[in-house]
Protein backbone atom coordinates (compact mmCIF):
# COMPACT_ATOMS: atom_id res chain seq x y z
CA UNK A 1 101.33 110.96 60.87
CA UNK A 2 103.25 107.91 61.64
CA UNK A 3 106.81 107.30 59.77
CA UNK A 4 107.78 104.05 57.87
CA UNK A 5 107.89 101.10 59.78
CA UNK A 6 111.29 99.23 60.72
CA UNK A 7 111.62 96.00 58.86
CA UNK A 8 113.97 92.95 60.80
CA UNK A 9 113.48 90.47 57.68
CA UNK A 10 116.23 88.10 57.39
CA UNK A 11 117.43 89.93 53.68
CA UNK A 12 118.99 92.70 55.79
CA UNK A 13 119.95 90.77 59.16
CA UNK A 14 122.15 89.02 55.99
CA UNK A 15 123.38 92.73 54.33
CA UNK A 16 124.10 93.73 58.11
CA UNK A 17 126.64 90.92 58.68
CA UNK A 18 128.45 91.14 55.14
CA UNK A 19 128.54 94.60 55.69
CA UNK A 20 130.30 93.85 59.61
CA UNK A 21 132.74 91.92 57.63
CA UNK A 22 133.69 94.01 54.91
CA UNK A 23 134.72 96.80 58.04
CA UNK A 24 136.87 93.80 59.43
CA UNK A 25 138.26 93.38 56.24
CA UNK A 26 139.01 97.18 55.34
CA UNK A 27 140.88 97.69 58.62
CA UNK A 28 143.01 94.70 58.13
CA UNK A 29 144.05 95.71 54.64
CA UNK A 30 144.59 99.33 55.68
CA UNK A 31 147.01 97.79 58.80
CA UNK A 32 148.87 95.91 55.47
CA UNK A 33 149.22 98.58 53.13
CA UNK A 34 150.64 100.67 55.97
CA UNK A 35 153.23 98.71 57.46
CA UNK A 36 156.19 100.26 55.19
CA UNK A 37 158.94 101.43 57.94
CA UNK A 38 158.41 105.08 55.97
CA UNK A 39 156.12 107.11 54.22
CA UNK A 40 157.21 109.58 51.61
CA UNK A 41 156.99 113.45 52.36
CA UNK A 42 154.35 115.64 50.64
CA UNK A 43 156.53 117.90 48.92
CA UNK A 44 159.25 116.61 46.54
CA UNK A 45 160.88 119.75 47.17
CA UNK A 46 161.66 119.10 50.68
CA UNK A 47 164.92 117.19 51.65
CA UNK A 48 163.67 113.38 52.42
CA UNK A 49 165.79 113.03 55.04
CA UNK A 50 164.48 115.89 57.32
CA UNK A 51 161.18 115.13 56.31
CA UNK A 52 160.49 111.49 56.24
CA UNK A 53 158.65 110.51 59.93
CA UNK A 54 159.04 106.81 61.34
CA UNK A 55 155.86 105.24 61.72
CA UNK A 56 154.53 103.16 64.64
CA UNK A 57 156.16 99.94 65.28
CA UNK A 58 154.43 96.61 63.98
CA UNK A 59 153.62 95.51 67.55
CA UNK A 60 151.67 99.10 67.94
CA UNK A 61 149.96 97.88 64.52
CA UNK A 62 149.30 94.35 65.38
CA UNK A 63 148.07 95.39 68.48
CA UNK A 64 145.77 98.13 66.88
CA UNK A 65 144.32 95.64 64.41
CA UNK A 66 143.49 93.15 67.54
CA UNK A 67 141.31 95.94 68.98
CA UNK A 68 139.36 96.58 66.06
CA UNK A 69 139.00 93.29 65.21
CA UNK A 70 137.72 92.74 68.83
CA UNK A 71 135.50 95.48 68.90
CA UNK A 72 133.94 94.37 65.55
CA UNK A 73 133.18 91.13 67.01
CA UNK A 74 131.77 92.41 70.16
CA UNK A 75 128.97 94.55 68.38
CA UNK A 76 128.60 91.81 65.58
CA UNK A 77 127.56 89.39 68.44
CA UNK A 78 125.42 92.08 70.63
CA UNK A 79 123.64 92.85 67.37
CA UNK A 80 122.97 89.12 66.14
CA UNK A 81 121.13 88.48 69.57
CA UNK A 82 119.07 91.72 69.66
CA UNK A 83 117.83 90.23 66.38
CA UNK A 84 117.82 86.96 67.45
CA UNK A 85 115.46 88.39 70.28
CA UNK A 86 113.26 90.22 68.09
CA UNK A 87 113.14 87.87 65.60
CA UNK A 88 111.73 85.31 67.77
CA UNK A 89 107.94 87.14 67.98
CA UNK A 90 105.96 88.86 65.65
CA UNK A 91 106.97 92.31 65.20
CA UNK A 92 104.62 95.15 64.81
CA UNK A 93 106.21 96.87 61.58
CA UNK A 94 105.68 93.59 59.66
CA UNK A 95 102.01 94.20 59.80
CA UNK A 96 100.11 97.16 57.49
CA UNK A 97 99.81 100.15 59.10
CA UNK A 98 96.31 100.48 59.92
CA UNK A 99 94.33 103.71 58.41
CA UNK A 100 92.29 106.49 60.60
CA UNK A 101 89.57 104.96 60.24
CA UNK A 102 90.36 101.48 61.37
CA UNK A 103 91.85 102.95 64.37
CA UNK A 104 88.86 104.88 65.10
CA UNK A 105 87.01 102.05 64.46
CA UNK A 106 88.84 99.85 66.84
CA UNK A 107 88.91 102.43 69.97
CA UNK A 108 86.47 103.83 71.72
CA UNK A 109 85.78 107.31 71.22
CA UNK A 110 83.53 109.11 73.96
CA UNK A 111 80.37 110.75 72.98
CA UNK A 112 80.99 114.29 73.36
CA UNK A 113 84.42 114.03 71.31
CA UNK A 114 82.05 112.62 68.26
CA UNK A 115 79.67 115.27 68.95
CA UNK A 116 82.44 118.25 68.76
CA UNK A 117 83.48 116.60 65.10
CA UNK A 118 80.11 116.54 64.10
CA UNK A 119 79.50 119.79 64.86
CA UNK A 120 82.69 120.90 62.77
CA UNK A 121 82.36 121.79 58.40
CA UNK A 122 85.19 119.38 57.81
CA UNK A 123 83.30 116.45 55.71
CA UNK A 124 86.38 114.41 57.10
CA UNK A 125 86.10 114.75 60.45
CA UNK A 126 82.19 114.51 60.12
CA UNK A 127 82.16 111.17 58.09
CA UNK A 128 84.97 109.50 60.57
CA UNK A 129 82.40 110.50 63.35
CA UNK A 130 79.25 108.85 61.74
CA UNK A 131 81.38 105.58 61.32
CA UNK A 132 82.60 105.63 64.84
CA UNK A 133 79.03 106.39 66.00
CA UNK A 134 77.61 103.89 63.84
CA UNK A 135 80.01 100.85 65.02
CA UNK A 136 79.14 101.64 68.46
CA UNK A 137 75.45 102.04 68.12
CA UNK A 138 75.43 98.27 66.20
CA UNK A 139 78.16 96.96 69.14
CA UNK A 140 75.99 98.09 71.95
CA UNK A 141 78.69 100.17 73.37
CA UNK A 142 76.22 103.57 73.40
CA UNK A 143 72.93 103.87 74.33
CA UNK A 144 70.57 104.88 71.24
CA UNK A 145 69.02 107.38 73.94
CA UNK A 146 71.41 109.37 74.36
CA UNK A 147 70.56 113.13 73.96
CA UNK A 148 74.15 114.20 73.10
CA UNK A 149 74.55 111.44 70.46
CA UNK A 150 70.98 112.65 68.59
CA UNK A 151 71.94 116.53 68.92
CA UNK A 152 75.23 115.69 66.76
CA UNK A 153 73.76 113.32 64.58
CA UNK A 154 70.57 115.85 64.25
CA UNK A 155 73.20 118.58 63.42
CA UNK A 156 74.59 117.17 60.74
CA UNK A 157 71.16 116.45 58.87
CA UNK A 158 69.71 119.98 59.04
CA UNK A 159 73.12 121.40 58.50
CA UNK A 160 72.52 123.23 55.12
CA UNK A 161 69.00 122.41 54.99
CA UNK A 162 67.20 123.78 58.09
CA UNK A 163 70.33 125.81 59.26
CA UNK A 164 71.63 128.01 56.19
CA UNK A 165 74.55 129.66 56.79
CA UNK A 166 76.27 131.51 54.09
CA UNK A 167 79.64 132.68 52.89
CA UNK A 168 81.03 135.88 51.72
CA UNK A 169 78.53 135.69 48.63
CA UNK A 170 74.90 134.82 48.69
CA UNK A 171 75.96 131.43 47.81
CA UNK A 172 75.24 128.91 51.27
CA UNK A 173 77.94 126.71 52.39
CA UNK A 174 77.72 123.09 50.81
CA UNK A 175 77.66 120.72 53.36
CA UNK A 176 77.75 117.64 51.31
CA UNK A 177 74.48 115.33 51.19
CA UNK A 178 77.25 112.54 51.69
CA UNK A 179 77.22 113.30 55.35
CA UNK A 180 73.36 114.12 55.65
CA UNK A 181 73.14 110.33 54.06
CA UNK A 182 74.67 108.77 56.88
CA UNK A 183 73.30 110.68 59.35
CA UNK A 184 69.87 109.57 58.08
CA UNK A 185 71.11 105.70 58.12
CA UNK A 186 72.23 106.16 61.79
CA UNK A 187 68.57 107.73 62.70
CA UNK A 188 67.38 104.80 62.04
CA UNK A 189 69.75 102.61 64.69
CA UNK A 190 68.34 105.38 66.91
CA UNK A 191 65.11 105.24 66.59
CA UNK A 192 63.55 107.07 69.07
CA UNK A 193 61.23 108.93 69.11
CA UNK A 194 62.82 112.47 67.83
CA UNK A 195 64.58 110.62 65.30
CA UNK A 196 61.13 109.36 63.79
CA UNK A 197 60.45 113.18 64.06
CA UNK A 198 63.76 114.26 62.32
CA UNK A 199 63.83 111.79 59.62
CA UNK A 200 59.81 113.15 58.43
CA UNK A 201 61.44 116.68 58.59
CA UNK A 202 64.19 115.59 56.04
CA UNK A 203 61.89 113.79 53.74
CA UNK A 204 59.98 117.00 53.86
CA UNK A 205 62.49 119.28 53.16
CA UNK A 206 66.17 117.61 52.13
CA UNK A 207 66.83 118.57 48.51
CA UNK A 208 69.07 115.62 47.39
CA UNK A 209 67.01 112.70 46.26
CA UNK A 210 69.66 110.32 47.82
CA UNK A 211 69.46 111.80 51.45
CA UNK A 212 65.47 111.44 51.31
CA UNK A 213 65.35 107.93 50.11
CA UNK A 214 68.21 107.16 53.29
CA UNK A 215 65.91 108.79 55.30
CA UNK A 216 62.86 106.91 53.97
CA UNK A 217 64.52 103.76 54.69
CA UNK A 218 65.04 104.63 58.37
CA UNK A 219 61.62 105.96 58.81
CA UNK A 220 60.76 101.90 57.58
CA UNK A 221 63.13 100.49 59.93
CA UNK A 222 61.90 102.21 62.69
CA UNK A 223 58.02 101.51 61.26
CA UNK A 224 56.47 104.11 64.01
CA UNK A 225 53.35 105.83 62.76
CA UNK A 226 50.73 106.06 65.75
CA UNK A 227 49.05 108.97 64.30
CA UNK A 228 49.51 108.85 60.67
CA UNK A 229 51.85 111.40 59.89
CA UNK A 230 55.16 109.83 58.73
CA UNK A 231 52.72 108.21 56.07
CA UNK A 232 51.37 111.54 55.28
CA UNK A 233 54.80 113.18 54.85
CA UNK A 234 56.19 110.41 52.48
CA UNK A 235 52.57 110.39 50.35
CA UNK A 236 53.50 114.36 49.49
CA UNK A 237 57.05 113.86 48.68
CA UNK A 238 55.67 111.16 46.58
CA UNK A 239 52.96 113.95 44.59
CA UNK A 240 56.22 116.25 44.35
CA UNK A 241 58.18 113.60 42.83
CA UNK A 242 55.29 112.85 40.58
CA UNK A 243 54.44 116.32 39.21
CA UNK A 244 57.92 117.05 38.41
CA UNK A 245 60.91 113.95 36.75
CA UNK A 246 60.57 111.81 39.83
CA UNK A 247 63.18 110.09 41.22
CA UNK A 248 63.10 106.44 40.72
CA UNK A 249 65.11 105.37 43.97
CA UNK A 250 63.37 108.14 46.59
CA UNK A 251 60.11 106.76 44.88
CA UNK A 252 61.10 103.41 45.88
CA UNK A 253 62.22 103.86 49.36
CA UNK A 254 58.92 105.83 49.92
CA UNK A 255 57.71 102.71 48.82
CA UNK A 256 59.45 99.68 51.18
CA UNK A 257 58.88 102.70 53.76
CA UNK A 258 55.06 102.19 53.31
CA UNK A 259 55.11 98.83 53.31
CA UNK A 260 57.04 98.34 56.29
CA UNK A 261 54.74 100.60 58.08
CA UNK A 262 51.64 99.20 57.04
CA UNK A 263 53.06 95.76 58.18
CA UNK A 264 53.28 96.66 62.04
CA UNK A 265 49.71 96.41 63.84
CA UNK A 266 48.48 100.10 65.55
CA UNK A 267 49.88 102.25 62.78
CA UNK A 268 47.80 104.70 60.81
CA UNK A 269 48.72 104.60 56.91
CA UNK A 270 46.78 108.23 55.53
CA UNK A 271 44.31 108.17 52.67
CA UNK A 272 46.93 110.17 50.77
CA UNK A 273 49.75 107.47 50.63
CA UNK A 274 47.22 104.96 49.56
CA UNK A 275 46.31 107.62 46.42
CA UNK A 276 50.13 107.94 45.89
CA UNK A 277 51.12 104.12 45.41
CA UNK A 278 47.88 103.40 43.04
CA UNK A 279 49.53 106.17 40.70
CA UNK A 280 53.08 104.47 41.22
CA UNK A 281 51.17 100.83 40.17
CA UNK A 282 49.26 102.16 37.09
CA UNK A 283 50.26 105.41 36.25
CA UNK A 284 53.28 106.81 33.93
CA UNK A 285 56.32 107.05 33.94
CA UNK A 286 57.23 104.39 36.41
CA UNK A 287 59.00 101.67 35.36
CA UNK A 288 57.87 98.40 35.67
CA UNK A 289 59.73 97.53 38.76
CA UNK A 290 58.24 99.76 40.55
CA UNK A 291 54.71 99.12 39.36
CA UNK A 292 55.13 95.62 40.60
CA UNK A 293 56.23 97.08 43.84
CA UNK A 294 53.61 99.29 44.48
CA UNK A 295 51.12 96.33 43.69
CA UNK A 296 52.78 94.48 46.56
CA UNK A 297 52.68 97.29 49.25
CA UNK A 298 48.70 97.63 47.66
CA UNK A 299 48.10 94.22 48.81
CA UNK A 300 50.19 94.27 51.73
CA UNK A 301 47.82 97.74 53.03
């Protein structure tokens, strides 16, 4: 997108000036070689004396060699000081060119600009989104309230999962659980609300073990559950994990999830998350860091 920055190190303001005089001293040995009173015909078969053509005098040389010598000089000096006058602050192609996402990074980009990317299938476009939307929700330059900002980020979590949309075959589109991760992460700067209600619906339905436990993590940093039913939608994610191979690092997250809950005054923790962490502290086949976890969010309910 952007070419190869000009360099003005002082290697090449060196090459430029040997190679200013070299030109000085080409011309003057061309003005040498060339000041024979004749030059010899280009056919031998020609008679030399009809031929043979009288060059310029020596003053007409002299004086040609004084001009180019002059003009030389003139744009050896003019260049010298532009360098001089660029040399004398930082220039902008000595320093790395920066990457998209360091420039996206660095600007602002309005809302509704992130929300049209997010609501593209690149995974490109979508991730350099998130990390825009992300910087500015932990700079303060959005508001977390902002319905336009939750649609996108909403639309990128149920992308795939509550919105199927297929191809040519029967085979739905993969929308990459890499971008569903992050939007989880940023519902949890949100934390509204809607995103308390979004983030149960993806524990409840997300396939990817990784996405959940993102999700699981937000639902503990917000630690919102008036009526009991985040805690009820992690404890059955926790009995699906456990009837089938669980996954050690959803079962976790359901776990500092809990515990975070539990430790904010007003919230409801259901009977069935309670059930769910005595199986993760005694039961097989959880390791024994997690045993020793769910002991602590026991004592900490």
């Amino acid at each position: 997108m952007l070419g190869r920055p000009l360099q003005s190190t002082a290697a090449q303001r060196d090459t430029e000036v040997k190679h200013h005089w070299s030109l000085r001293c080409r011309l003057a040995r061309f003005v040498l070689l060339s000041s024979n009173e004749y030059v010899l015909p280009l056919s031998r078969r020609i008679d030399r004396r009809r031929t043979m053509k009288r060059i310029p005098s020596r003053s007409v040389l002299a004086s040609a060699l004084l001009c180019g010598l002059l003009f030389l000089s003139i744009s050896s000096l003019a260049h010298t000081q532009a360098v001089a006058r660029t040399g004398s602050r930082p220039a902008a192609a000595d320093q790395a060119l920066q990457t998209i996402d360091e420039i996206y990074l660095e600007s602002y980009v309005p809302i509704r600009v992130l929300h049209a990317q997010l609501r593209t299938n690149n995974l490109e476009h979508q991730l350099l989104a998130l990390a825009a939307i992300e910087d500015q929700l932990r700079t303060g330059r959005v508001s977390p309230s902002d319905p336009t900002l939750f649609d996108g980020v909403a639309f990128v979590l149920n992308e795939g999962v509550a919105n199927i949309a297929y191809s040519r075959s029967t085979i739905p589109y993969d929308y990459h659980p890499k971008a569903r991760l992050h939007a989880a992460r940023i519902m949890g700067l949100i934390g509204t609300e809607g995103a308390r209600i979004q983030l149960v619906q993806t524990v409840t339905i997300d396939p990817d073990p990784a996405v959940r436990a993102s999700a699981l993590y937000s639902l503990g940093q917000i630690g919102r559950d008036l009526d009991g039913h985040t805690s009820q939608a992690i404890a059955a994610m926790m009995q699906r994990e456990h009837r089938g191979t669980p996954d050690f690092g959803a079962v976790y997250a359901a776990l500092v999830a809990l515990e975070q809950i539990a430790s904010h005054e007003g919230n409801v923790i259901d009977r069935a998350a309670l059930d769910m962490v005595m199986e993760v502290a005694v039961g097989k086949p959880y390791n024994r860091l997690l045993r020793s976890r769910a002991m602590q969010v026991l004592s900490a309910m």
